[in-house]
PDB file of N, CA and C in Angstrom:
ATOM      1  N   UNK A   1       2.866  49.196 -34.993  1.00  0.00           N
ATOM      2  CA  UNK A   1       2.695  48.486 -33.736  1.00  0.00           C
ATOM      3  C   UNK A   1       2.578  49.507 -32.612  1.00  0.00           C
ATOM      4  N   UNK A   2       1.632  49.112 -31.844  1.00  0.00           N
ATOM      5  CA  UNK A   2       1.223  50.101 -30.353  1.00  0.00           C
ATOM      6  C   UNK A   2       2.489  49.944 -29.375  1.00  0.00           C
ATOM      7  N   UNK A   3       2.896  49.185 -28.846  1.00  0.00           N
ATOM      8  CA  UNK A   3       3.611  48.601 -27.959  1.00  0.00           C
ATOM      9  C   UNK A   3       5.316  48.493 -28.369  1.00  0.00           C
ATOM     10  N   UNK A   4       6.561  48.424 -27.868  1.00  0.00           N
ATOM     11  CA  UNK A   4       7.856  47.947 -27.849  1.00  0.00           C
ATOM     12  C   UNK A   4       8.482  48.934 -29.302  1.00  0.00           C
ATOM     13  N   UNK A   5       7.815  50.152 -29.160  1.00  0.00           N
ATOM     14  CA  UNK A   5       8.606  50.680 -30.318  1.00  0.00           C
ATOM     15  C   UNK A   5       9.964  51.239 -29.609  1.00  0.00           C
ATOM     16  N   UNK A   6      10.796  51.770 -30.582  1.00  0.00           N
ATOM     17  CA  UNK A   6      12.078  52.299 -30.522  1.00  0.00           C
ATOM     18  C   UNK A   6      12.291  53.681 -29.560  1.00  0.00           C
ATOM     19  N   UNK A   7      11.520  54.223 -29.799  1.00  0.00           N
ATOM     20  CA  UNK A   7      11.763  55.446 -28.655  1.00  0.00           C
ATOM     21  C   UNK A   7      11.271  54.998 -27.313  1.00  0.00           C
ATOM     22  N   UNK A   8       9.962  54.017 -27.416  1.00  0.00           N
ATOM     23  CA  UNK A   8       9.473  53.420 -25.869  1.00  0.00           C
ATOM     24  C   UNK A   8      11.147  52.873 -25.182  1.00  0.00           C
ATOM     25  N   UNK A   9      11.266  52.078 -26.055  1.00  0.00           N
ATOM     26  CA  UNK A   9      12.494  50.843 -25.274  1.00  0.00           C
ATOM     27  C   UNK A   9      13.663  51.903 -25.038  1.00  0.00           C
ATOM     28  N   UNK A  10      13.821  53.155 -25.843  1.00  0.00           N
ATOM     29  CA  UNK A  10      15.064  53.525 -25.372  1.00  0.00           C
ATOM     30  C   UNK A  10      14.621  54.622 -23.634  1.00  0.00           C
ATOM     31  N   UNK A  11      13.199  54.787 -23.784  1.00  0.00           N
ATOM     32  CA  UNK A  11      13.019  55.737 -22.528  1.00  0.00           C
ATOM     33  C   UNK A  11      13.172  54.727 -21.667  1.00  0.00           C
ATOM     34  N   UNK A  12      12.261  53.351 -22.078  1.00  0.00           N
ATOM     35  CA  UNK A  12      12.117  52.463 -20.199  1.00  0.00           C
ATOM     36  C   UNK A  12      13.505  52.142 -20.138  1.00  0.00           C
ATOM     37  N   UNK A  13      14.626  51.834 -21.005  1.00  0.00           N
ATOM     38  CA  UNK A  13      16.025  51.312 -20.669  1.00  0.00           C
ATOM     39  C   UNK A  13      16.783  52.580 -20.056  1.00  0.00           C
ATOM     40  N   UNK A  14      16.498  54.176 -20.305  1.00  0.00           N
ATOM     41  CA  UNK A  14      17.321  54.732 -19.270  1.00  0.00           C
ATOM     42  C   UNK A  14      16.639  54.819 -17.979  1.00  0.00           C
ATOM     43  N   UNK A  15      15.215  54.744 -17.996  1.00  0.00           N
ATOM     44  CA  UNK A  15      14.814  54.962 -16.380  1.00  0.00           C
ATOM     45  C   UNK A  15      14.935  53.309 -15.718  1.00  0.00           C
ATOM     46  N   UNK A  16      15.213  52.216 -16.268  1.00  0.00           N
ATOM     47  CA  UNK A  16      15.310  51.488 -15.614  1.00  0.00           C
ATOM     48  C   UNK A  16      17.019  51.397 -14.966  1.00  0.00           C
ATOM     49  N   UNK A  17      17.900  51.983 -15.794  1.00  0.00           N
ATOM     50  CA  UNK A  17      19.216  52.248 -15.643  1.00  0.00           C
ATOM     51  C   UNK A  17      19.583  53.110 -14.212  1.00  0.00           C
ATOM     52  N   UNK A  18      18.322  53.929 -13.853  1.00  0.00           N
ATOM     53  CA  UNK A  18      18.198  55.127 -12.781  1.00  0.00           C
ATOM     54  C   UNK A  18      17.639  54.649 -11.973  1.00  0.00           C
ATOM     55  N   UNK A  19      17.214  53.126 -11.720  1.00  0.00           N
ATOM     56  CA  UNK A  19      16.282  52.184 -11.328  1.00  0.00           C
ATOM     57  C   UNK A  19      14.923  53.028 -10.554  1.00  0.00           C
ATOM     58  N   UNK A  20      14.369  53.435 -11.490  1.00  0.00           N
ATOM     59  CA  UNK A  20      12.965  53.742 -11.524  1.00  0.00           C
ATOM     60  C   UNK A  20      12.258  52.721 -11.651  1.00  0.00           C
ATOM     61  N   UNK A  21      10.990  52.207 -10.665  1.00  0.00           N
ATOM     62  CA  UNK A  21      10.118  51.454 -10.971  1.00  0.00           C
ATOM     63  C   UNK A  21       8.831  51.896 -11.817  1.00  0.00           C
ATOM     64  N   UNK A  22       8.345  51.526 -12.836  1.00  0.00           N
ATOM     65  CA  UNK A  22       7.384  51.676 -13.313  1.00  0.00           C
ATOM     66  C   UNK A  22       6.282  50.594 -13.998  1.00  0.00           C
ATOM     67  N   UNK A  23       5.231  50.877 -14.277  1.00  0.00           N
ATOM     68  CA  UNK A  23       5.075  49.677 -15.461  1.00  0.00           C
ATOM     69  C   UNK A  23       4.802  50.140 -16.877  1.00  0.00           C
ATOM     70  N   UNK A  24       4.473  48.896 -17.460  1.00  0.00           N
ATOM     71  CA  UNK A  24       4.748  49.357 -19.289  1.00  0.00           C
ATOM     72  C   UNK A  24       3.121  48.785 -19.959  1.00  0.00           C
ATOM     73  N   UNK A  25       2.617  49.898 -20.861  1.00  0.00           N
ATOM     74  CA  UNK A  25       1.444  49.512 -21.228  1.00  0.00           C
ATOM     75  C   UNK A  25       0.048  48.384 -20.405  1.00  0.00           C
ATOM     76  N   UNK A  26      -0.137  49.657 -19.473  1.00  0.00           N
ATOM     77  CA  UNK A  26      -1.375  48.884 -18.790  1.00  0.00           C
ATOM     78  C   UNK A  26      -2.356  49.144 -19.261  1.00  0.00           C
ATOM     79  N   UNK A  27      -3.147  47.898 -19.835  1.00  0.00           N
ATOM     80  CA  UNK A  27      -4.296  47.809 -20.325  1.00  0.00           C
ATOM     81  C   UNK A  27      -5.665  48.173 -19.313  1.00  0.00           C
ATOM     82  N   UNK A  28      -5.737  48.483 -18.432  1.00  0.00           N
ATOM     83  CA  UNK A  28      -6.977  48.623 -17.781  1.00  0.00           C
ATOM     84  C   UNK A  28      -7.027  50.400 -17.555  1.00  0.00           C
ATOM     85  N   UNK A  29      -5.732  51.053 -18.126  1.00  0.00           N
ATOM     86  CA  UNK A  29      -6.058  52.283 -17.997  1.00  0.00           C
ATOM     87  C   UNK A  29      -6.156  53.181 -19.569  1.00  0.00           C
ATOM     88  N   UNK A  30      -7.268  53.748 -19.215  1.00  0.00           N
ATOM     89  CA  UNK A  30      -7.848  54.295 -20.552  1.00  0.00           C
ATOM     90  C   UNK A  30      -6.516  55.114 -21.257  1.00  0.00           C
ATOM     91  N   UNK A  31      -6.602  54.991 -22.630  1.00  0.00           N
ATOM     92  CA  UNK A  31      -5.199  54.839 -23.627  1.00  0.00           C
ATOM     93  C   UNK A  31      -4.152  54.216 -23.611  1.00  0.00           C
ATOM     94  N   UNK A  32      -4.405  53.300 -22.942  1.00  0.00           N
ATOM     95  CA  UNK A  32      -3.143  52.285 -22.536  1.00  0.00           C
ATOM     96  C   UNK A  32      -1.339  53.025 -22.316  1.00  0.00           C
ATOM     97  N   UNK A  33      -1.631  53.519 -21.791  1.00  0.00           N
ATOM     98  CA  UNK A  33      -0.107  54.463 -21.892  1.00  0.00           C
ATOM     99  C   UNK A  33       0.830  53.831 -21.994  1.00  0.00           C
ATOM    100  N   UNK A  34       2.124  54.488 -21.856  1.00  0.00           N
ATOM    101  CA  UNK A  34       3.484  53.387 -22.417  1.00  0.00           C
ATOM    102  C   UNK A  34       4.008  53.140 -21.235  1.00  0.00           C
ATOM    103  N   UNK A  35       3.577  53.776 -20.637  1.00  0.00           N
ATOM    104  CA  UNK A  35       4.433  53.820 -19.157  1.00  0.00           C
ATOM    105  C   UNK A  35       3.806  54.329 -18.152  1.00  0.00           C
ATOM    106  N   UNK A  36       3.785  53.801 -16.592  1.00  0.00           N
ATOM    107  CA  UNK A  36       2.682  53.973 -16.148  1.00  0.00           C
ATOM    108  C   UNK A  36       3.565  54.134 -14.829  1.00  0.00           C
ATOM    109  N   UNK A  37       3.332  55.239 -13.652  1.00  0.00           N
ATOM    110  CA  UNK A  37       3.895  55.114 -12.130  1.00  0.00           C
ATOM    111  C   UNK A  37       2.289  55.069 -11.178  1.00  0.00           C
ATOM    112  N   UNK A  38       2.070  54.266 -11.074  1.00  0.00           N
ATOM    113  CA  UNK A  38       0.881  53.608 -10.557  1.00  0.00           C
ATOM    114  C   UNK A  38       0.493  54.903  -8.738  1.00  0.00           C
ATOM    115  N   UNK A  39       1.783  54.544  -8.218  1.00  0.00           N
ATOM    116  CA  UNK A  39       1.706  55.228  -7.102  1.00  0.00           C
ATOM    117  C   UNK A  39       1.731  56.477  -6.956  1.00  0.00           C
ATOM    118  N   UNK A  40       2.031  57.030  -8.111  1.00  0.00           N
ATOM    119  CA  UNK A  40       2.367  58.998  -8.181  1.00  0.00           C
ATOM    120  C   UNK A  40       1.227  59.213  -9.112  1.00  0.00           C
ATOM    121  N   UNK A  41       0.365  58.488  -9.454  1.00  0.00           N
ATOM    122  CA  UNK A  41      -0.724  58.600 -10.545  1.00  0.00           C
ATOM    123  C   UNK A  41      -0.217  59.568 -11.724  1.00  0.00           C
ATOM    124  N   UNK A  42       0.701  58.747 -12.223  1.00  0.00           N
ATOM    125  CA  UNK A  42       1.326  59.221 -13.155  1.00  0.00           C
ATOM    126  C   UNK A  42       1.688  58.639 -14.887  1.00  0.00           C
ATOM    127  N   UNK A  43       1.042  59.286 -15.812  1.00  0.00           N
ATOM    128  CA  UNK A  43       1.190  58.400 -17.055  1.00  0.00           C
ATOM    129  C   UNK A  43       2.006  58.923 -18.364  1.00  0.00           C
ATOM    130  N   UNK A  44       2.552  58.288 -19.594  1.00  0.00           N
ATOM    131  CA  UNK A  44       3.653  58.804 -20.141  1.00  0.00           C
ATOM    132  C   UNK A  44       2.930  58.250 -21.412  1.00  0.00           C
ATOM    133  N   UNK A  45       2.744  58.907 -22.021  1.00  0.00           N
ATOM    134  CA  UNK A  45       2.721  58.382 -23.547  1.00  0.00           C
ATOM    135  C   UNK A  45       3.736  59.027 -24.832  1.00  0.00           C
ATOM    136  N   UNK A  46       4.295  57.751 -25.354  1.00  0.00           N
ATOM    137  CA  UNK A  46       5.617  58.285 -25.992  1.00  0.00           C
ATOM    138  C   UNK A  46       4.714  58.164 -27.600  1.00  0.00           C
ATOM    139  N   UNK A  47       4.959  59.627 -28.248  1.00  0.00           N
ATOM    140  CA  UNK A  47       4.014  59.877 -29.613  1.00  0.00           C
ATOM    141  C   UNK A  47       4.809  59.711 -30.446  1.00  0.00           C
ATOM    142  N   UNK A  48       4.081  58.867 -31.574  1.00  0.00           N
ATOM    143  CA  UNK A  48       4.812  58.665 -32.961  1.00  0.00           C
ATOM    144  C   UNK A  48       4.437  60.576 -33.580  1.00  0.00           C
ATOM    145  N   UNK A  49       5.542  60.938 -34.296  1.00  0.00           N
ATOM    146  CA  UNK A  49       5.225  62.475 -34.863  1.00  0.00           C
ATOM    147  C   UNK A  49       4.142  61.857 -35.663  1.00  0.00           C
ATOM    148  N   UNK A  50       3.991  60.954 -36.769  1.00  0.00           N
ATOM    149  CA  UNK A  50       3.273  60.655 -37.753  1.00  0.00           C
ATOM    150  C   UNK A  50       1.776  61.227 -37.137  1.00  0.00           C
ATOM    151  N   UNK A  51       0.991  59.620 -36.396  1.00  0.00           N
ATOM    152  CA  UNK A  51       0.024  59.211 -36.092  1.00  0.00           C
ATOM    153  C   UNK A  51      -0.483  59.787 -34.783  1.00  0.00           C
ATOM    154  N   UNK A  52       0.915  60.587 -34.353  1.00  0.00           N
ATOM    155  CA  UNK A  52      -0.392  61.502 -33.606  1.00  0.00           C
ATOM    156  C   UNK A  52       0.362  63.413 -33.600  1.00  0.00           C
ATOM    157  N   UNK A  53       0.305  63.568 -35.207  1.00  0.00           N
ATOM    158  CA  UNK A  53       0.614  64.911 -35.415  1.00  0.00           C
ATOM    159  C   UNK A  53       1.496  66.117 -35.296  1.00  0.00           C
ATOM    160  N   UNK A  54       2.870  65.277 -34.572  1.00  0.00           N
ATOM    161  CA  UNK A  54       3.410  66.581 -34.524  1.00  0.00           C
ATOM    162  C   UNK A  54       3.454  68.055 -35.238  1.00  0.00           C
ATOM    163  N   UNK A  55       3.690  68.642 -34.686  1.00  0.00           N
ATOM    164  CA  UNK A  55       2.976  70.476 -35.250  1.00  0.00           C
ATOM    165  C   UNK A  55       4.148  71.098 -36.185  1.00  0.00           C
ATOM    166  N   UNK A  56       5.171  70.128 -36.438  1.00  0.00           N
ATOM    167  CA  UNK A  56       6.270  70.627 -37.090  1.00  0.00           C
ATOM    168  C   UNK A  56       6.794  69.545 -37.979  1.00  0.00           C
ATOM    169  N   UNK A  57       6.439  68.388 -37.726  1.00  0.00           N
ATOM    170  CA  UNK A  57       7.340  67.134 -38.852  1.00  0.00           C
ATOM    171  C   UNK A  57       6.164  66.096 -39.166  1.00  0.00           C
ATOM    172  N   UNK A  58       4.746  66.102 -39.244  1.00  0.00           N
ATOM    173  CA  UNK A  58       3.987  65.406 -39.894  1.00  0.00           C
ATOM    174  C   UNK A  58       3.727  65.925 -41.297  1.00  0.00           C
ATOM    175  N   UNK A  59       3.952  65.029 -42.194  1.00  0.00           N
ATOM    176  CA  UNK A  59       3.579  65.148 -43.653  1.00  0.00           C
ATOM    177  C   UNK A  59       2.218  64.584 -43.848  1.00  0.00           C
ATOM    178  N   UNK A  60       1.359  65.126 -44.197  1.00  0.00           N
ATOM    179  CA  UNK A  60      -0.255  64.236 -44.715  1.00  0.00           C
ATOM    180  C   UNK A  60       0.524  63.717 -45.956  1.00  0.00           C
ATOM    181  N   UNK A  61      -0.092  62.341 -46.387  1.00  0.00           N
ATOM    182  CA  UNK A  61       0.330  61.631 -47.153  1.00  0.00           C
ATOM    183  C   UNK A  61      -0.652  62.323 -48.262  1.00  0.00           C
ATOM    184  N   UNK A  62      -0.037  61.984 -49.662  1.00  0.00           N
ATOM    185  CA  UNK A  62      -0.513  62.514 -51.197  1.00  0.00           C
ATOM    186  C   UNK A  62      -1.325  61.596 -51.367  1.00  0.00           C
ATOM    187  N   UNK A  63      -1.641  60.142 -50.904  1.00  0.00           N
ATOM    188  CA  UNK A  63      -2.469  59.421 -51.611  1.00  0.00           C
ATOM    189  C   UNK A  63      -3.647  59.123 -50.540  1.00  0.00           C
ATOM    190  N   UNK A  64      -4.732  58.855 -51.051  1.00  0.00           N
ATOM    191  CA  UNK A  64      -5.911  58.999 -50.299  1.00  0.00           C
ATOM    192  C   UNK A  64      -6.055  59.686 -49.412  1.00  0.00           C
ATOM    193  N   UNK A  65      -6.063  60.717 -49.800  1.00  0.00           N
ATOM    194  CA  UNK A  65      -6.068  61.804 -48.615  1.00  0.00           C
ATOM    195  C   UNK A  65      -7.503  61.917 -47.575  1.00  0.00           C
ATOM    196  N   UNK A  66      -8.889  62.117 -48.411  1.00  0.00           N
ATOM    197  CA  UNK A  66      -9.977  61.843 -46.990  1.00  0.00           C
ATOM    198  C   UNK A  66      -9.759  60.599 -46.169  1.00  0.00           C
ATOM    199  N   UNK A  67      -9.466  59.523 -46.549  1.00  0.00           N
ATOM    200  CA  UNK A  67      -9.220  58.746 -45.532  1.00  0.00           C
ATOM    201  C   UNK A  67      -8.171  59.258 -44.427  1.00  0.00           C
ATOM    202  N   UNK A  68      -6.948  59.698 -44.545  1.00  0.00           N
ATOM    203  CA  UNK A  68      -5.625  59.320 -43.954  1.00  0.00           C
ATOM    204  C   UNK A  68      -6.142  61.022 -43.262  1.00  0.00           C
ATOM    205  N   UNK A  69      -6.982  62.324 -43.819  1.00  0.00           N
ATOM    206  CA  UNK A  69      -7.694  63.144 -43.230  1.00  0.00           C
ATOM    207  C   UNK A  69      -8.166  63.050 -41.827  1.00  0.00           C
ATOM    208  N   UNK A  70      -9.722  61.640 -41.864  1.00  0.00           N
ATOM    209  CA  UNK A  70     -10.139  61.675 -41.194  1.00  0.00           C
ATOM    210  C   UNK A  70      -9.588  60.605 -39.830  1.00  0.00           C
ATOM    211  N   UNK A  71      -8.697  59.509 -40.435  1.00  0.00           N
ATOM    212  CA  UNK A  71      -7.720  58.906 -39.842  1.00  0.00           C
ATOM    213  C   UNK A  71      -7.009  59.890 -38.634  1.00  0.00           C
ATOM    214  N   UNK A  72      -6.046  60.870 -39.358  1.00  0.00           N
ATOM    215  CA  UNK A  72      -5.328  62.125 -38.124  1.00  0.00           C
ATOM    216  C   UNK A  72      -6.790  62.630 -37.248  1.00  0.00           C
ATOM    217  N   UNK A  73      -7.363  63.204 -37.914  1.00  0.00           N
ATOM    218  CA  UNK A  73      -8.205  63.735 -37.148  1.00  0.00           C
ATOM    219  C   UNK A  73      -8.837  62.703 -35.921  1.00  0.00           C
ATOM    220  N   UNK A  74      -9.220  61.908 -36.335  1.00  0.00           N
ATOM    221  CA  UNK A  74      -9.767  60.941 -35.375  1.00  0.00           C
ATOM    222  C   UNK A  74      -8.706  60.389 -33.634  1.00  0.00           C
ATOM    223  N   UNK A  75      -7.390  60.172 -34.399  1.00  0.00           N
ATOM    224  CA  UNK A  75      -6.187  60.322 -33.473  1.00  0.00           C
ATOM    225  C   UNK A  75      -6.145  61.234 -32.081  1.00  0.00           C
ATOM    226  N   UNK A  76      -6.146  62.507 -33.343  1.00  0.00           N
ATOM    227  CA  UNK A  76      -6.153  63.622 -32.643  1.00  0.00           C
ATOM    228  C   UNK A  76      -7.130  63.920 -31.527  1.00  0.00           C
ATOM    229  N   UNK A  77      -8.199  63.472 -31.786  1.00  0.00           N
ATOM    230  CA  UNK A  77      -9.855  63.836 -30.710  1.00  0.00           C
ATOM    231  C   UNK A  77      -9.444  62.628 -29.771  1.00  0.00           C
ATOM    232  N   UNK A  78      -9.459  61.677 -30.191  1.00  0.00           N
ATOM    233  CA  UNK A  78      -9.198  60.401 -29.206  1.00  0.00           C
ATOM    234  C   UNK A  78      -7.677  60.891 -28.045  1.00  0.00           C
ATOM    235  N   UNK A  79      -6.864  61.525 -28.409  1.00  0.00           N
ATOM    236  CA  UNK A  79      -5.423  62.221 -27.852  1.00  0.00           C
ATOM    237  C   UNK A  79      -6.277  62.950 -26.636  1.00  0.00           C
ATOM    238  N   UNK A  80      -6.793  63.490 -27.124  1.00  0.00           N
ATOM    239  CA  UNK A  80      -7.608  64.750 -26.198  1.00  0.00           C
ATOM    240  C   UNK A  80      -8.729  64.336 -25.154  1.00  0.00           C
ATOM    241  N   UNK A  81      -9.542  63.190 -25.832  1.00  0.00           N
ATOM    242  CA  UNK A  81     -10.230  63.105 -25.085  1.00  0.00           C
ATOM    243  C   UNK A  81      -9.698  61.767 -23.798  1.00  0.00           C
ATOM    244  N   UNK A  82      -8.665  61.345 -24.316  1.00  0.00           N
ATOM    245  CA  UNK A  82      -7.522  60.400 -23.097  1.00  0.00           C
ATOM    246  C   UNK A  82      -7.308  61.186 -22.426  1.00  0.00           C
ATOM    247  N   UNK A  83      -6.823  62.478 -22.948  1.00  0.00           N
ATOM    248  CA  UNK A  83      -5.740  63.327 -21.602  1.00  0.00           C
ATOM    249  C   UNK A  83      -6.874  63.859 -20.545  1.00  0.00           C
ATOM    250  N   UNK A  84      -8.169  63.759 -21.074  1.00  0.00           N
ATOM    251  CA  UNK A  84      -9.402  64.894 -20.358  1.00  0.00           C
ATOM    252  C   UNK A  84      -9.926  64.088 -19.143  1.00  0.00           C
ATOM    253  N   UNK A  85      -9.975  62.603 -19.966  1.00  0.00           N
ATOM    254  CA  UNK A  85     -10.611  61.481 -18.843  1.00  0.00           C
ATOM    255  C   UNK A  85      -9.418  61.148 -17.928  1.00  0.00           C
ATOM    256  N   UNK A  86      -8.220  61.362 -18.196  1.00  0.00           N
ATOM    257  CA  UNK A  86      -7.054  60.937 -17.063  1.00  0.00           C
ATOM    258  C   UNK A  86      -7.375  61.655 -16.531  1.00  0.00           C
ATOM    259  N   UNK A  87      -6.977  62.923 -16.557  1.00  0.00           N
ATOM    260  CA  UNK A  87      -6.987  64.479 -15.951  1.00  0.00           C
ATOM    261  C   UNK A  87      -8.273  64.307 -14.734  1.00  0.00           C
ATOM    262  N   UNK A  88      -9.092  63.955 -15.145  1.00  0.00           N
ATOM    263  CA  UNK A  88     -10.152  64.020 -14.544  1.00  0.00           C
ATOM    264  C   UNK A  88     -10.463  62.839 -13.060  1.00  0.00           C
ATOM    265  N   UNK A  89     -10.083  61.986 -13.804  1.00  0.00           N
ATOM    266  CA  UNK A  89      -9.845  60.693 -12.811  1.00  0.00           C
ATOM    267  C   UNK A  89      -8.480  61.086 -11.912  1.00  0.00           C
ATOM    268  N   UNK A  90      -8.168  61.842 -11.899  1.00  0.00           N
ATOM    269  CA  UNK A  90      -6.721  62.718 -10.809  1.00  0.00           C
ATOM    270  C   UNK A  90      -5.422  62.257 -11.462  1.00  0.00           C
ATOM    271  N   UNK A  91      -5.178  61.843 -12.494  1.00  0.00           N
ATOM    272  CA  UNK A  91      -3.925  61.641 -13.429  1.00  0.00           C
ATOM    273  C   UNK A  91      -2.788  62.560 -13.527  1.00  0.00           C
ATOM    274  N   UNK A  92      -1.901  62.670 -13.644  1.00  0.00           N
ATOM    275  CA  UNK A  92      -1.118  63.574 -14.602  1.00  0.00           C
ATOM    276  C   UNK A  92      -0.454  62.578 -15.774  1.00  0.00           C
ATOM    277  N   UNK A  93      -0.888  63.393 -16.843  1.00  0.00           N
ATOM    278  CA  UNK A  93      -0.785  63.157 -18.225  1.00  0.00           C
ATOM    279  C   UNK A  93       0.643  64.049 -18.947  1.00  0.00           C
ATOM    280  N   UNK A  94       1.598  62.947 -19.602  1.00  0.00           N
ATOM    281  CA  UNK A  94       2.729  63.281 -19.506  1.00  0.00           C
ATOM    282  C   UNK A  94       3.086  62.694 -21.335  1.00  0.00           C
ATOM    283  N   UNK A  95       2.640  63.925 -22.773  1.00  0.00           N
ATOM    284  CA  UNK A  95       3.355  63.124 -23.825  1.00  0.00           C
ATOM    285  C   UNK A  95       4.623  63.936 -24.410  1.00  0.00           C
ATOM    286  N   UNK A  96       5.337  62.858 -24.885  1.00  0.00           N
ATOM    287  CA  UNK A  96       6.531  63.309 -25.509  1.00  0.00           C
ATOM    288  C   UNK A  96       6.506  62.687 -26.794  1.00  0.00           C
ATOM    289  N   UNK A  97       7.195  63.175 -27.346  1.00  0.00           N
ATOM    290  CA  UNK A  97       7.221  63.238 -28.773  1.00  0.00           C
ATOM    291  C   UNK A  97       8.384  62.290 -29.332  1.00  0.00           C
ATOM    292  N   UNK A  98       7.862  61.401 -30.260  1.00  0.00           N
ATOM    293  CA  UNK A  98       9.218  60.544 -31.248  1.00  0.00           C
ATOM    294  C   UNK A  98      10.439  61.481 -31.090  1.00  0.00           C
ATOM    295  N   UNK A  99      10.185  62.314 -32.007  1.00  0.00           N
ATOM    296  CA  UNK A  99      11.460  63.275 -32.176  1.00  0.00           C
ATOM    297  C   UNK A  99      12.330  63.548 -31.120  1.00  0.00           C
ATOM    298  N   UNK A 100      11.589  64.013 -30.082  1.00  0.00           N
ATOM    299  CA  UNK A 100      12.435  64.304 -28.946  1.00  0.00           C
ATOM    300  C   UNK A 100      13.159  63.434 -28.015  1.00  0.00           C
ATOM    301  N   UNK A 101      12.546  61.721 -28.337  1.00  0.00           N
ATOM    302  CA  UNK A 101      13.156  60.960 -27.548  1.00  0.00           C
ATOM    303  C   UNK A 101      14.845  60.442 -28.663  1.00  0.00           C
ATOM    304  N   UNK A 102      14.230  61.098 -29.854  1.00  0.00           N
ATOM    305  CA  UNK A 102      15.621  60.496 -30.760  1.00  0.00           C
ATOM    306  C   UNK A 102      17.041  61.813 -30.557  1.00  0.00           C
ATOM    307  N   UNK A 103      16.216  63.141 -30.359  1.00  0.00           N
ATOM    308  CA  UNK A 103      17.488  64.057 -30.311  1.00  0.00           C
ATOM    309  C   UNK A 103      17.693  64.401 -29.201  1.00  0.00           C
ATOM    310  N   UNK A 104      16.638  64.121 -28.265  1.00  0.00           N
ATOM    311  CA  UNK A 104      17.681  64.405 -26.491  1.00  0.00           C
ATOM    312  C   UNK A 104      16.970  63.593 -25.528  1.00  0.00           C
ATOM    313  N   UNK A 105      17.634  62.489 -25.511  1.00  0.00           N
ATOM    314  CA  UNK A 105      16.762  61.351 -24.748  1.00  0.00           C
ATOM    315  C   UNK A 105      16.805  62.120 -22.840  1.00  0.00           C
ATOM    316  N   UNK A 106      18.104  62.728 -22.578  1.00  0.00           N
ATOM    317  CA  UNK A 106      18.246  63.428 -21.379  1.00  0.00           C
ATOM    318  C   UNK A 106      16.945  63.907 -21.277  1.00  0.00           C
ATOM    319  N   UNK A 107      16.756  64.937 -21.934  1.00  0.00           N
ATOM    320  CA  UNK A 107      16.096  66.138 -21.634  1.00  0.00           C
ATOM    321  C   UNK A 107      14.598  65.383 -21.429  1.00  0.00           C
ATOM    322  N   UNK A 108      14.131  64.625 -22.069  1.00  0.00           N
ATOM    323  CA  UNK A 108      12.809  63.329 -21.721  1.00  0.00           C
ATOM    324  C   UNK A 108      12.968  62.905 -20.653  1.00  0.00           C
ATOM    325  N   UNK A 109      13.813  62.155 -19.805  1.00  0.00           N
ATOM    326  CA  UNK A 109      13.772  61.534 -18.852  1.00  0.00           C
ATOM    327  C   UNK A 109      13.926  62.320 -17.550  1.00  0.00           C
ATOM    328  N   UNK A 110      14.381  63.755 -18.066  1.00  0.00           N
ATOM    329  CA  UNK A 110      14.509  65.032 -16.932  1.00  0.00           C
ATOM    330  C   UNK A 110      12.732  65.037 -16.675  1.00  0.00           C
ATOM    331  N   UNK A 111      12.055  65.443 -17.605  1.00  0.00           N
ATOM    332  CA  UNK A 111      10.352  65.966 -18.027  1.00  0.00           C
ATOM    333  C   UNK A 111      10.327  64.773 -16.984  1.00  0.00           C
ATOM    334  N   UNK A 112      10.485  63.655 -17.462  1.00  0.00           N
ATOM    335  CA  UNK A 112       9.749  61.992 -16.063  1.00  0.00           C
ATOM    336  C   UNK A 112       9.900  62.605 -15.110  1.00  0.00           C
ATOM    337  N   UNK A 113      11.100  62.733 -14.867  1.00  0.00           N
ATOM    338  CA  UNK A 113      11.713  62.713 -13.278  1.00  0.00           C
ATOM    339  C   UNK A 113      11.127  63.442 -12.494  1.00  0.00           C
ATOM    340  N   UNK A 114      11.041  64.886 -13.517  1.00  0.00           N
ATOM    341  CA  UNK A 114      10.666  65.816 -12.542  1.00  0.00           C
ATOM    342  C   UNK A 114       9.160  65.773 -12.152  1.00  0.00           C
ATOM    343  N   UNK A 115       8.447  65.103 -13.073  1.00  0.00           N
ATOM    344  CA  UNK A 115       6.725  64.965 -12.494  1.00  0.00           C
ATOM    345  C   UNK A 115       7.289  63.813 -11.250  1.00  0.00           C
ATOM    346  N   UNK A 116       7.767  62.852 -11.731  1.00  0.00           N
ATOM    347  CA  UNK A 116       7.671  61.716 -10.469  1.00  0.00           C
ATOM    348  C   UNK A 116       7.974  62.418  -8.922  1.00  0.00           C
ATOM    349  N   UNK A 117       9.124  63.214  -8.999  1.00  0.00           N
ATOM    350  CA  UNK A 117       9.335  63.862  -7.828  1.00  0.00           C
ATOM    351  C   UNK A 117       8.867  64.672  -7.011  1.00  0.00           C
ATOM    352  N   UNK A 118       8.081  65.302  -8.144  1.00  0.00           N
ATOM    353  CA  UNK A 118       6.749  66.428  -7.515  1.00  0.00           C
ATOM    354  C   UNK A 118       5.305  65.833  -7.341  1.00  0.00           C
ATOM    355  N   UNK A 119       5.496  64.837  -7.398  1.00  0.00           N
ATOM    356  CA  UNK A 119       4.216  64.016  -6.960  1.00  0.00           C
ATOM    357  C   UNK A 119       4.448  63.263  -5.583  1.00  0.00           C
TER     358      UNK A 119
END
């Protein structure tokens, strides 16, 4: 599922705790991000390690491998070419990683803060 996963709900429940306003998966902006500060043109996408590669804890799966190949790969270009078209449209592009929202949810919501504030 794209939407209401486990690391999303635990980031929007501490910044809503810090009462940060934001919004959650807006569809009219290209990659639908998870989290969106509309006014600081600011976007957050929280990455599954799997499906979009982390560089240290993705396993390619043993079975059908050209598919699940060109599957990552495809992820991966689509990753890049989101961050290029935000970037470009005056964005700042902001991803964090599964992993990191499970072993230091702090240290994630520091990374938010500090773009929101410097914007």
């Amino acid at each position: 599922r794209s939407t209401g996963t486990t690391p999303e709900i635990v980031i929007t429940r501490a910044l809503r705790r810090q009462n940060i306003y934001f919004a959650k998966n807006v569809k009219y902006i290209i990659g639908k991000p998870d989290i969106v500060f509309r006014r600081k043109k600011i976007v957050v996408f929280i990455d599954s390690d799997f499906w979009h590669v982390h560089p240290r804890r993705f396993i390619m799966p043993q079975s059908n491998k050209r598919y699940w190949k060109e599957k990552i790969r495809r992820n991966k270009e689509r990753d890049s070419e989101v961050n290029k078209e935000l970037k470009k449209t005056g964005w700042k592009v902001i991803r964090i990683w599964e992993y990191d929202v499970r072993r230091n949810v702090g240290k994630c919501i520091k990374k938010i803060l500090k773009a929101v504030n410097q914007a």
